[in-house]
N, C-alpha and C. Protein backbone atom coordinates (compact mmCIF):
# COMPACT_ATOMS: atom_id res chain seq x y z
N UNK A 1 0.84 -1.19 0.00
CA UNK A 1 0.00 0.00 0.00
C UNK A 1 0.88 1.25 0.00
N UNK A 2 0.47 1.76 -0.53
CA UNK A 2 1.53 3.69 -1.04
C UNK A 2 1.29 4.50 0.39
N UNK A 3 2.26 5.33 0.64
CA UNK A 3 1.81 5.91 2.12
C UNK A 3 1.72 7.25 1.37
N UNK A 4 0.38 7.80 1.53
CA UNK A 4 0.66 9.16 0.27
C UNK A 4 0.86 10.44 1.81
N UNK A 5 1.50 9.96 2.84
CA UNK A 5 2.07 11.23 3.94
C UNK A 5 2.92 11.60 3.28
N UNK A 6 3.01 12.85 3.04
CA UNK A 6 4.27 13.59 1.83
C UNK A 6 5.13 14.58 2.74
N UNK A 7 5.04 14.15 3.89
CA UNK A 7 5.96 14.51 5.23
C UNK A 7 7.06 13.34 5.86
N UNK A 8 7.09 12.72 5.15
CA UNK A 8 7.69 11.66 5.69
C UNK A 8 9.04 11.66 5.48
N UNK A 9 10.12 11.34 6.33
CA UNK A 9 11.48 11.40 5.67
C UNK A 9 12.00 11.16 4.91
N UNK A 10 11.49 9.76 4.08
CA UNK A 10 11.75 9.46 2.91
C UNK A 10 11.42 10.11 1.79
N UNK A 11 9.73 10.49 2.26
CA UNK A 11 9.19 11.22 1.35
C UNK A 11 10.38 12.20 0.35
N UNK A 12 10.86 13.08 1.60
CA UNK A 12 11.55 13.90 1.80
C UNK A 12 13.11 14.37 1.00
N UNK A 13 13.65 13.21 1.34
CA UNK A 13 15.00 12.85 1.12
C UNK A 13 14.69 11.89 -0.40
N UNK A 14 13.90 11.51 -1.09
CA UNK A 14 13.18 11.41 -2.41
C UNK A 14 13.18 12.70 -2.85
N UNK A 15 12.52 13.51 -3.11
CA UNK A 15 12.14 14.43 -3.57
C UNK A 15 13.38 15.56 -3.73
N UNK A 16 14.11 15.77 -2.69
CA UNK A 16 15.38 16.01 -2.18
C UNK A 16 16.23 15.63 -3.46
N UNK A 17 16.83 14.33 -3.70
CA UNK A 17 17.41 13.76 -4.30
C UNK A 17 17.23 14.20 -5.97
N UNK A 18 15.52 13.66 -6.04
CA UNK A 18 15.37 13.73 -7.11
C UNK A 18 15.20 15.15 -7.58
N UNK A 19 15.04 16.34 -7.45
CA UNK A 19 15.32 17.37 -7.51
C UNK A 19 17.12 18.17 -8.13
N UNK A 20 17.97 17.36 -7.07
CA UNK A 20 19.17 17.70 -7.33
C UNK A 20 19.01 16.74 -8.91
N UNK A 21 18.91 15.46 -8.85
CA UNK A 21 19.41 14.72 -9.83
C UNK A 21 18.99 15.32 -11.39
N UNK A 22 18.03 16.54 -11.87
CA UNK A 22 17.01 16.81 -12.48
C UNK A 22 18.33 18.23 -12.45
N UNK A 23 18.58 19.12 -11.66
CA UNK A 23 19.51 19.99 -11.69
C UNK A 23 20.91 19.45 -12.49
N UNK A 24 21.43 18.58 -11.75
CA UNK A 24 22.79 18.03 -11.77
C UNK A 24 22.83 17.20 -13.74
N UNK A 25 21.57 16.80 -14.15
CA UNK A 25 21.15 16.06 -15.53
C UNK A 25 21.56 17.75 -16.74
N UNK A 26 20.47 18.98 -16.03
CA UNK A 26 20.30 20.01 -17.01
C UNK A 26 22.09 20.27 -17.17
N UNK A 27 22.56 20.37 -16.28
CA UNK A 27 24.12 20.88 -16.29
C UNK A 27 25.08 20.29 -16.93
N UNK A 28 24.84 18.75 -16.72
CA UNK A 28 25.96 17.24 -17.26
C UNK A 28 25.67 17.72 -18.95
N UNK A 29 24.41 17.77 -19.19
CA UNK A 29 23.94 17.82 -20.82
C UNK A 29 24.45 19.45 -21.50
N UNK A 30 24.49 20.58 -20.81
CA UNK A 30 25.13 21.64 -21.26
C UNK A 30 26.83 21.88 -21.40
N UNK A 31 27.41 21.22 -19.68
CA UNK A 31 28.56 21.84 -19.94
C UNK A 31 29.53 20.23 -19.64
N UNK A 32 28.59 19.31 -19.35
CA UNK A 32 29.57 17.94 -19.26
C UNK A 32 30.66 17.65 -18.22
N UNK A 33 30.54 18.82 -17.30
CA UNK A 33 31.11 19.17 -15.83
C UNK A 33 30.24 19.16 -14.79
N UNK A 34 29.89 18.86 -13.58
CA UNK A 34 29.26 19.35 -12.32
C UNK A 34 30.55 19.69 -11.67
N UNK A 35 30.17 21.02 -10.69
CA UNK A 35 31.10 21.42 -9.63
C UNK A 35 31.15 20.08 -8.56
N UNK A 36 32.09 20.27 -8.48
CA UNK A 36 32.84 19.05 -7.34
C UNK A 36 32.40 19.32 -5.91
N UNK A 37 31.69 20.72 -5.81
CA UNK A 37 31.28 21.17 -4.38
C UNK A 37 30.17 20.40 -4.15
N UNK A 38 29.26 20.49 -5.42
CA UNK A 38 27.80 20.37 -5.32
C UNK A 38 27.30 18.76 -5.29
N UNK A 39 28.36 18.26 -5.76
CA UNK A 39 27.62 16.84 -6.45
C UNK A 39 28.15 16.05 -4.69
N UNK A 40 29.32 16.54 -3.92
CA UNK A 40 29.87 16.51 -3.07
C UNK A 40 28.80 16.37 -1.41
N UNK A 41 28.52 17.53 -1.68
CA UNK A 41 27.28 18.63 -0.65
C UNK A 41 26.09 17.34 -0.24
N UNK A 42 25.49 17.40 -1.58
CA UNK A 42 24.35 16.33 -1.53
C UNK A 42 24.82 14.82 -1.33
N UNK A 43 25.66 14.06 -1.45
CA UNK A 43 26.49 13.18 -1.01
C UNK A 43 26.26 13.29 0.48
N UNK A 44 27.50 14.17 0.78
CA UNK A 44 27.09 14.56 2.64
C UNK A 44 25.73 14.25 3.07
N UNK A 45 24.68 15.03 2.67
CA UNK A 45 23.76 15.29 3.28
C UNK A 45 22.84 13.96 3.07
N UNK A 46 22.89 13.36 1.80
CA UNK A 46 22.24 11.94 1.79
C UNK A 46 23.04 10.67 3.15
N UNK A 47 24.18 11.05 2.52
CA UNK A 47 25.05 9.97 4.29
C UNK A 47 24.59 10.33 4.88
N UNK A 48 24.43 11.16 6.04
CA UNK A 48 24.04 11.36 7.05
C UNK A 48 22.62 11.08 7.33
N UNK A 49 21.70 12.16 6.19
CA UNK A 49 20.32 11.51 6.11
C UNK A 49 19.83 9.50 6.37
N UNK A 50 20.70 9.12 5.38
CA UNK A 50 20.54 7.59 5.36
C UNK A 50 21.28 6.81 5.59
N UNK A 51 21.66 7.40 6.86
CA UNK A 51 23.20 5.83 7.27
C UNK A 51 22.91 4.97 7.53
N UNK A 52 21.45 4.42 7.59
CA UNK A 52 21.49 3.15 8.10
C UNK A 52 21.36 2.16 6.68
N UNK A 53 21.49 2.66 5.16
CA UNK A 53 21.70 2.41 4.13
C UNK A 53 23.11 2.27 3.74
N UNK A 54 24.50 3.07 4.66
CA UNK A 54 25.34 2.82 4.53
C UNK A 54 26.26 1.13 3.55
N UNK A 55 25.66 0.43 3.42
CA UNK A 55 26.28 -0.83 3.22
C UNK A 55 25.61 -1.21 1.57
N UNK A 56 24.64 -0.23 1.44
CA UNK A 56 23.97 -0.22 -0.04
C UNK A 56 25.29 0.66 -0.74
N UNK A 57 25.61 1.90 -0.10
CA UNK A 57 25.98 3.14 -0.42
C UNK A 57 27.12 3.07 -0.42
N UNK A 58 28.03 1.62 -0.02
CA UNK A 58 29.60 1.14 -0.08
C UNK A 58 29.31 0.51 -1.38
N UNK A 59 28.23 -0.81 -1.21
CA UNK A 59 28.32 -1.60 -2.71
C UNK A 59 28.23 -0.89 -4.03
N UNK A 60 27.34 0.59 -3.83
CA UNK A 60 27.10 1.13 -5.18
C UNK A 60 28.29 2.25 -5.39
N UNK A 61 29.31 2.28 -4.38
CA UNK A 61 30.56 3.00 -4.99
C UNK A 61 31.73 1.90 -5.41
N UNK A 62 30.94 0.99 -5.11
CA UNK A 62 32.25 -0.71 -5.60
C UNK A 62 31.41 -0.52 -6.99
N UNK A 63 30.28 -1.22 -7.24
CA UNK A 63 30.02 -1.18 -8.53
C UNK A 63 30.15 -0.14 -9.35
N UNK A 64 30.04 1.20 -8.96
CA UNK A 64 30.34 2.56 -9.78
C UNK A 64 31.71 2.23 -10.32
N UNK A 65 32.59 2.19 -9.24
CA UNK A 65 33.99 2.26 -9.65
C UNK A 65 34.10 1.23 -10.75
N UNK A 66 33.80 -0.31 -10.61
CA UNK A 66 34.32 -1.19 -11.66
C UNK A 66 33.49 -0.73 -13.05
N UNK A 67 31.76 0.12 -12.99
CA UNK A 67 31.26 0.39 -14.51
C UNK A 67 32.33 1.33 -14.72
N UNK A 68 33.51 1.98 -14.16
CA UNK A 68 33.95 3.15 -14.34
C UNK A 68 35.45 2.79 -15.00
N UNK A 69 36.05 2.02 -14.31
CA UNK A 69 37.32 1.37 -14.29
C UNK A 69 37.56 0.20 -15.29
N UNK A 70 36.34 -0.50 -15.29
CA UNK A 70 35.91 -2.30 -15.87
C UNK A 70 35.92 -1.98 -17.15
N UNK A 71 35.11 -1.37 -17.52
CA UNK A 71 34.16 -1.24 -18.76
C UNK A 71 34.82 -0.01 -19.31
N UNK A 72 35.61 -0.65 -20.57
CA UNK A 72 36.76 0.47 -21.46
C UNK A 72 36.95 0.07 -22.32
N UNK A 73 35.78 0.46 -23.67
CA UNK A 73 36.21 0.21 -24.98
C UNK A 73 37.18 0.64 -25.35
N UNK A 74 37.75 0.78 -26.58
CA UNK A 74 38.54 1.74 -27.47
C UNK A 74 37.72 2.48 -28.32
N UNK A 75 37.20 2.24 -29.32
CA UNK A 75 35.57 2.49 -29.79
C UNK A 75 34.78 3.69 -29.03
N UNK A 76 33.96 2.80 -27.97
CA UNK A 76 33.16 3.75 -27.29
C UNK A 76 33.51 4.36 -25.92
N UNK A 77 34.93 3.94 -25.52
CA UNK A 77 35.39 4.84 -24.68
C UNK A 77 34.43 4.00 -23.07
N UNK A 78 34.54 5.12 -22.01
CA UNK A 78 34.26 4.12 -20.74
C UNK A 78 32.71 4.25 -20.88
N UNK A 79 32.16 3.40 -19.64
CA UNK A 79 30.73 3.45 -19.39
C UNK A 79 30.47 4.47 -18.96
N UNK A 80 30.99 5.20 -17.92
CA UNK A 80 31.00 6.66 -17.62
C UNK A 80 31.97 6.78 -17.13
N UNK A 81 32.46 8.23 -16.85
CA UNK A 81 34.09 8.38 -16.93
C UNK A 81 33.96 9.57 -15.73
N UNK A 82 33.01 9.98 -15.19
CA UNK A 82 33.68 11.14 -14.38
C UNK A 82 33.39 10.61 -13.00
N UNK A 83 34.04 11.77 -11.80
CA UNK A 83 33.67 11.22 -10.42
C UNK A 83 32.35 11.73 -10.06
N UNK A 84 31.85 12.62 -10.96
CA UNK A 84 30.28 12.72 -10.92
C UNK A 84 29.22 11.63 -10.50
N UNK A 85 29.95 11.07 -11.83
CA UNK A 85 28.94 9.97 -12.33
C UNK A 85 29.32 8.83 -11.06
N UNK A 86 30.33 8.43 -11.06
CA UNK A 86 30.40 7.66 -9.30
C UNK A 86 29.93 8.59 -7.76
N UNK A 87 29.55 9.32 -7.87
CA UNK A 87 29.37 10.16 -6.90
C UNK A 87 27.73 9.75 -6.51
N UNK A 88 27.29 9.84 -7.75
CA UNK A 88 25.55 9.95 -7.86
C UNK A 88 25.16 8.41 -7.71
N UNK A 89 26.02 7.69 -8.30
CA UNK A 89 25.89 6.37 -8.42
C UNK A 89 25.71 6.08 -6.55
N UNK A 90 26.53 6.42 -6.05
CA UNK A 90 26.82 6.10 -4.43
C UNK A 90 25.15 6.83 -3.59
N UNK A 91 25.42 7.77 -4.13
CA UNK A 91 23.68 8.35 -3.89
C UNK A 91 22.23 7.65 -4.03
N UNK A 92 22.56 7.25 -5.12
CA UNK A 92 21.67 6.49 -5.27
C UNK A 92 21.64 4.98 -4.44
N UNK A 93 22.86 4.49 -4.06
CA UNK A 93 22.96 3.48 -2.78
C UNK A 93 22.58 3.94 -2.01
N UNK A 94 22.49 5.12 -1.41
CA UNK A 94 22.10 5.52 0.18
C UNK A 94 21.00 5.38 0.02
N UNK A 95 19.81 5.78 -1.19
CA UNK A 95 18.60 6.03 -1.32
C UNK A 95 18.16 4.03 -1.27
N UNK A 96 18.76 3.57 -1.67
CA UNK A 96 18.35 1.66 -1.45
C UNK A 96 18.41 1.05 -0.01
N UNK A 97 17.63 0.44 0.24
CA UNK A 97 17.39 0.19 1.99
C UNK A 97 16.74 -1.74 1.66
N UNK A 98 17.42 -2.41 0.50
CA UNK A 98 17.10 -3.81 0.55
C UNK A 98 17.97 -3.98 -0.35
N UNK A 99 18.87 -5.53 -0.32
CA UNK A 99 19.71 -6.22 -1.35
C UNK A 99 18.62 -6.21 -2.96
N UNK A 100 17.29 -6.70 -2.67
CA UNK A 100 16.50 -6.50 -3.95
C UNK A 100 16.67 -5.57 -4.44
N UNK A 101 16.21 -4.21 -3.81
CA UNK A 101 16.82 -3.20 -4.82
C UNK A 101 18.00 -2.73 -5.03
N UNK A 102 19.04 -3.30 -4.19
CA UNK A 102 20.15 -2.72 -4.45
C UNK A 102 20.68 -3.43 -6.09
N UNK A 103 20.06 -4.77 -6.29
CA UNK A 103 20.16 -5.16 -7.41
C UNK A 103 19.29 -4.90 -8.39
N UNK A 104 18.11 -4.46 -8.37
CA UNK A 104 17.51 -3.99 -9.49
C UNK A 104 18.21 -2.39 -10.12
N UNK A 105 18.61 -1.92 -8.78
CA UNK A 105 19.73 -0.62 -9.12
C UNK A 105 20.55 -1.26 -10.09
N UNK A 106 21.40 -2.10 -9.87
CA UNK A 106 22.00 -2.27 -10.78
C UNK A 106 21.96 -2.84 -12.34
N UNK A 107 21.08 -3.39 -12.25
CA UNK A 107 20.25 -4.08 -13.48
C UNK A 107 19.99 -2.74 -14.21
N UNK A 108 19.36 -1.65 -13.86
CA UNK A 108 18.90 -0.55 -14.64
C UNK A 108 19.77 0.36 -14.67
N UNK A 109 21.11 0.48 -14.14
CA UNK A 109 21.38 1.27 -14.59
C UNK A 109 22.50 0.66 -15.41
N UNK A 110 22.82 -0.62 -15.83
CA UNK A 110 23.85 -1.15 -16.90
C UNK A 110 22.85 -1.16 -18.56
N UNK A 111 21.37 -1.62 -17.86
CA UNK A 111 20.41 -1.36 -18.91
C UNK A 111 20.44 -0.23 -19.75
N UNK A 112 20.13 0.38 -19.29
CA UNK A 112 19.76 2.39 -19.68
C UNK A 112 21.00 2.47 -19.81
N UNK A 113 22.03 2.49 -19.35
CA UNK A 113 23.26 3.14 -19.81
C UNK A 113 23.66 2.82 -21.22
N UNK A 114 23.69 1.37 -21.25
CA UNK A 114 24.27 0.73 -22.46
C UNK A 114 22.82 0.93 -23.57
N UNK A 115 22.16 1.34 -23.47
CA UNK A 115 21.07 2.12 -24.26
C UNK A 115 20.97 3.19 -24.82
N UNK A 116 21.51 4.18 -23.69
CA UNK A 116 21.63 5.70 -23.69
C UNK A 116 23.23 5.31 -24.80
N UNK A 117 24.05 4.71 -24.36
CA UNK A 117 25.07 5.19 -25.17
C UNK A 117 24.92 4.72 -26.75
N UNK A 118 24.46 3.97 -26.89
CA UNK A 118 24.24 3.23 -28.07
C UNK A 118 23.26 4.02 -28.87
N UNK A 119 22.46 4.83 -28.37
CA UNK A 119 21.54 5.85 -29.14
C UNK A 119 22.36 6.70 -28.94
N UNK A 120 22.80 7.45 -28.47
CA UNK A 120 23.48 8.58 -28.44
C UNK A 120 24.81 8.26 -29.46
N UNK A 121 25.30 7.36 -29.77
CA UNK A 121 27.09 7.00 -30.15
C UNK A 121 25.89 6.15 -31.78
N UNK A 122 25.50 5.47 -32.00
CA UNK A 122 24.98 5.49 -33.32
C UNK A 122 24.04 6.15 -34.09
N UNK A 123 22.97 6.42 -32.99
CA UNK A 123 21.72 7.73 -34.03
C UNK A 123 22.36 8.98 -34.00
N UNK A 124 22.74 9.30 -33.15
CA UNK A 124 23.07 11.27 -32.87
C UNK A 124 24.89 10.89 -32.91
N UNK A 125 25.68 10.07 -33.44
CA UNK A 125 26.54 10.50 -34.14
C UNK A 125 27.15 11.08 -32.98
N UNK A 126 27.08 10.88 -31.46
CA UNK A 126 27.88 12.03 -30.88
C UNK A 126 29.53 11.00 -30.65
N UNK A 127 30.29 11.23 -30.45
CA UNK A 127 31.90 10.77 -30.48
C UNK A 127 32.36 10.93 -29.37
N UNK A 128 32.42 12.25 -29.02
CA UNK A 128 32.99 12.98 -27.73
C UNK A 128 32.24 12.18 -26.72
N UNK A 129 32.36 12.93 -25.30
CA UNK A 129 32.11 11.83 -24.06
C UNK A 129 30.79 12.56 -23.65
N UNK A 130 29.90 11.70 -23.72
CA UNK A 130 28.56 11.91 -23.19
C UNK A 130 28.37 11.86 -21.89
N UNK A 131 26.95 12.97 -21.83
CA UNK A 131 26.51 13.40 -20.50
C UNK A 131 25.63 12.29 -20.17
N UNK A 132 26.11 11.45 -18.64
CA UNK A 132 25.23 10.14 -18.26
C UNK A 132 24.71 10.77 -17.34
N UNK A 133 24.23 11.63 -16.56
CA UNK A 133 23.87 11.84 -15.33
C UNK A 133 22.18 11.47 -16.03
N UNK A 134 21.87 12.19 -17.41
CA UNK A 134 20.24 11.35 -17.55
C UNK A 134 19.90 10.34 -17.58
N UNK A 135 21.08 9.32 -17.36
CA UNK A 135 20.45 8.33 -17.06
C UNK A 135 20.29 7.70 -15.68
N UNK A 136 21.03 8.49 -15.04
CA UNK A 136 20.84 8.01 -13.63
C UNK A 136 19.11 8.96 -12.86
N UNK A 137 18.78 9.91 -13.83
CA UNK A 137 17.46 10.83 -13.49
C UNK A 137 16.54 9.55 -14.07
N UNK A 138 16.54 8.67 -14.75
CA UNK A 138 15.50 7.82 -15.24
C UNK A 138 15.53 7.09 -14.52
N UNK A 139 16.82 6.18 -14.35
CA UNK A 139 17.05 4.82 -13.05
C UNK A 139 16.11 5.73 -12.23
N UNK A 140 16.48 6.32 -11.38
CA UNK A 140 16.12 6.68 -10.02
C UNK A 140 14.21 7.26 -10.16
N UNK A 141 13.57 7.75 -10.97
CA UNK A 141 12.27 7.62 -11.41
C UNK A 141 11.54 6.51 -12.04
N UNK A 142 12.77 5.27 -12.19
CA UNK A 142 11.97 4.30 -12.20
C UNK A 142 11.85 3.61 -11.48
N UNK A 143 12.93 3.42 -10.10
CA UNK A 143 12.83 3.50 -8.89
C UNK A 143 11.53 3.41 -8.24
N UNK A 144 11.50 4.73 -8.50
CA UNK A 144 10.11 5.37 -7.82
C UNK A 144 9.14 4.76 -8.13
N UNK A 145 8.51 4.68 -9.57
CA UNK A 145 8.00 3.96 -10.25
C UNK A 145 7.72 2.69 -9.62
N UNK A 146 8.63 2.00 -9.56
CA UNK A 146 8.62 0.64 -9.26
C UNK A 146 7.82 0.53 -7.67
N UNK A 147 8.22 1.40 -6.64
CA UNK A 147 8.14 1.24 -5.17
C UNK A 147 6.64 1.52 -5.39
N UNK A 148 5.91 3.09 -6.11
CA UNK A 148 4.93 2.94 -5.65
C UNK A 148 3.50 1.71 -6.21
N UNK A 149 4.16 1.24 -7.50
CA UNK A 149 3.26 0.49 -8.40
C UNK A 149 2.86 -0.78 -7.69
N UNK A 150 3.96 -1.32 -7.44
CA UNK A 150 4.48 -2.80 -6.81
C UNK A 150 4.61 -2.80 -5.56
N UNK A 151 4.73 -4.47 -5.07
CA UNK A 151 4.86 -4.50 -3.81
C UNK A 151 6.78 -4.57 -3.32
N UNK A 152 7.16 -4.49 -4.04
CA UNK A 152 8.64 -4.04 -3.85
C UNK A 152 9.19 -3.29 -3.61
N UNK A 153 9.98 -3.56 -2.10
CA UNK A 153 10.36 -2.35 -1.60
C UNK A 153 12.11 -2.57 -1.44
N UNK A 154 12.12 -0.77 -2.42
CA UNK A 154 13.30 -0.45 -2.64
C UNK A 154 13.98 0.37 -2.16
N UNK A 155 13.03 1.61 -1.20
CA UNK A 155 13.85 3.07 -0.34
C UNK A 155 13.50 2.24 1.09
């Protein structure tokens, strides 16, 4: 059952999140940089908010690092390449509060990524290094998606 209290901490720290992630997407797609303060800031404030997620929010900076480190075409270059993009990735662990979703996290965002790049690197012709932070604004709204539709619980 959906708890539609829109006071709730989670509520909260959702909306929170997804807000920055919707900021942090418009910026990745214009200048292909986020300030290191900002992407930083909200980091902080999600740890603290959700430490008792801590152990989601270790595994999804292990898996960030190896899509980051692992995965290195010559061709198409990395899966994502900045500490942005591992930054948000870890964010999005704090926001997971079950091994289920900590793995459907990951399922969607190797999905969508390797999607996003493959449209982006064969229809739109782009070469240079693409802005992934939209795909971590979709993972994380489908997230949402998922928690309130289903009986699966993922925050």
């Amino acid at each position: 059952m959906v708890n539609w209290n829109i006071f709730t901490p989670q509520f909260i720290a959702e909306m929170f999140l997804l807000a920055f992630l919707i900021l942090f997407a418009f910026i990745d797609i214009k200048k292909k940089q986020l300030p290191s303060i900002l992407t930083t800031s909200v980091l902080f404030v999600l740890a603290i908010v959700k430490i008792n997620n801590l152990p989601y929010g270790i595994l999804a900076g292990i898996f960030g690092w190896l899509l980051m480190e692992g995965f290195t075409e010559e061709e198409y270059g990395r899966f994502f390449s900045g500490v942005a993009d591992l930054k948000i990735t870890i964010m999005l662990g704090f926001m997971i509060s079950s091994l289920g979703g900590f793995l459907i996290l990951c399922i969607l965002i190797v999905v969508y990524g390797v999607l996003y790049k493959v449209v982006m690197i064969k229809f739109f012709e782009q070469k240079e290094e693409v802005a992934f932070i939209p795909v971590f604004l979709l993972v994380f709204i489908t997230l949402i998606l998922i928690e309130v539709f289903t009986n699966v619980k993922i925050f």
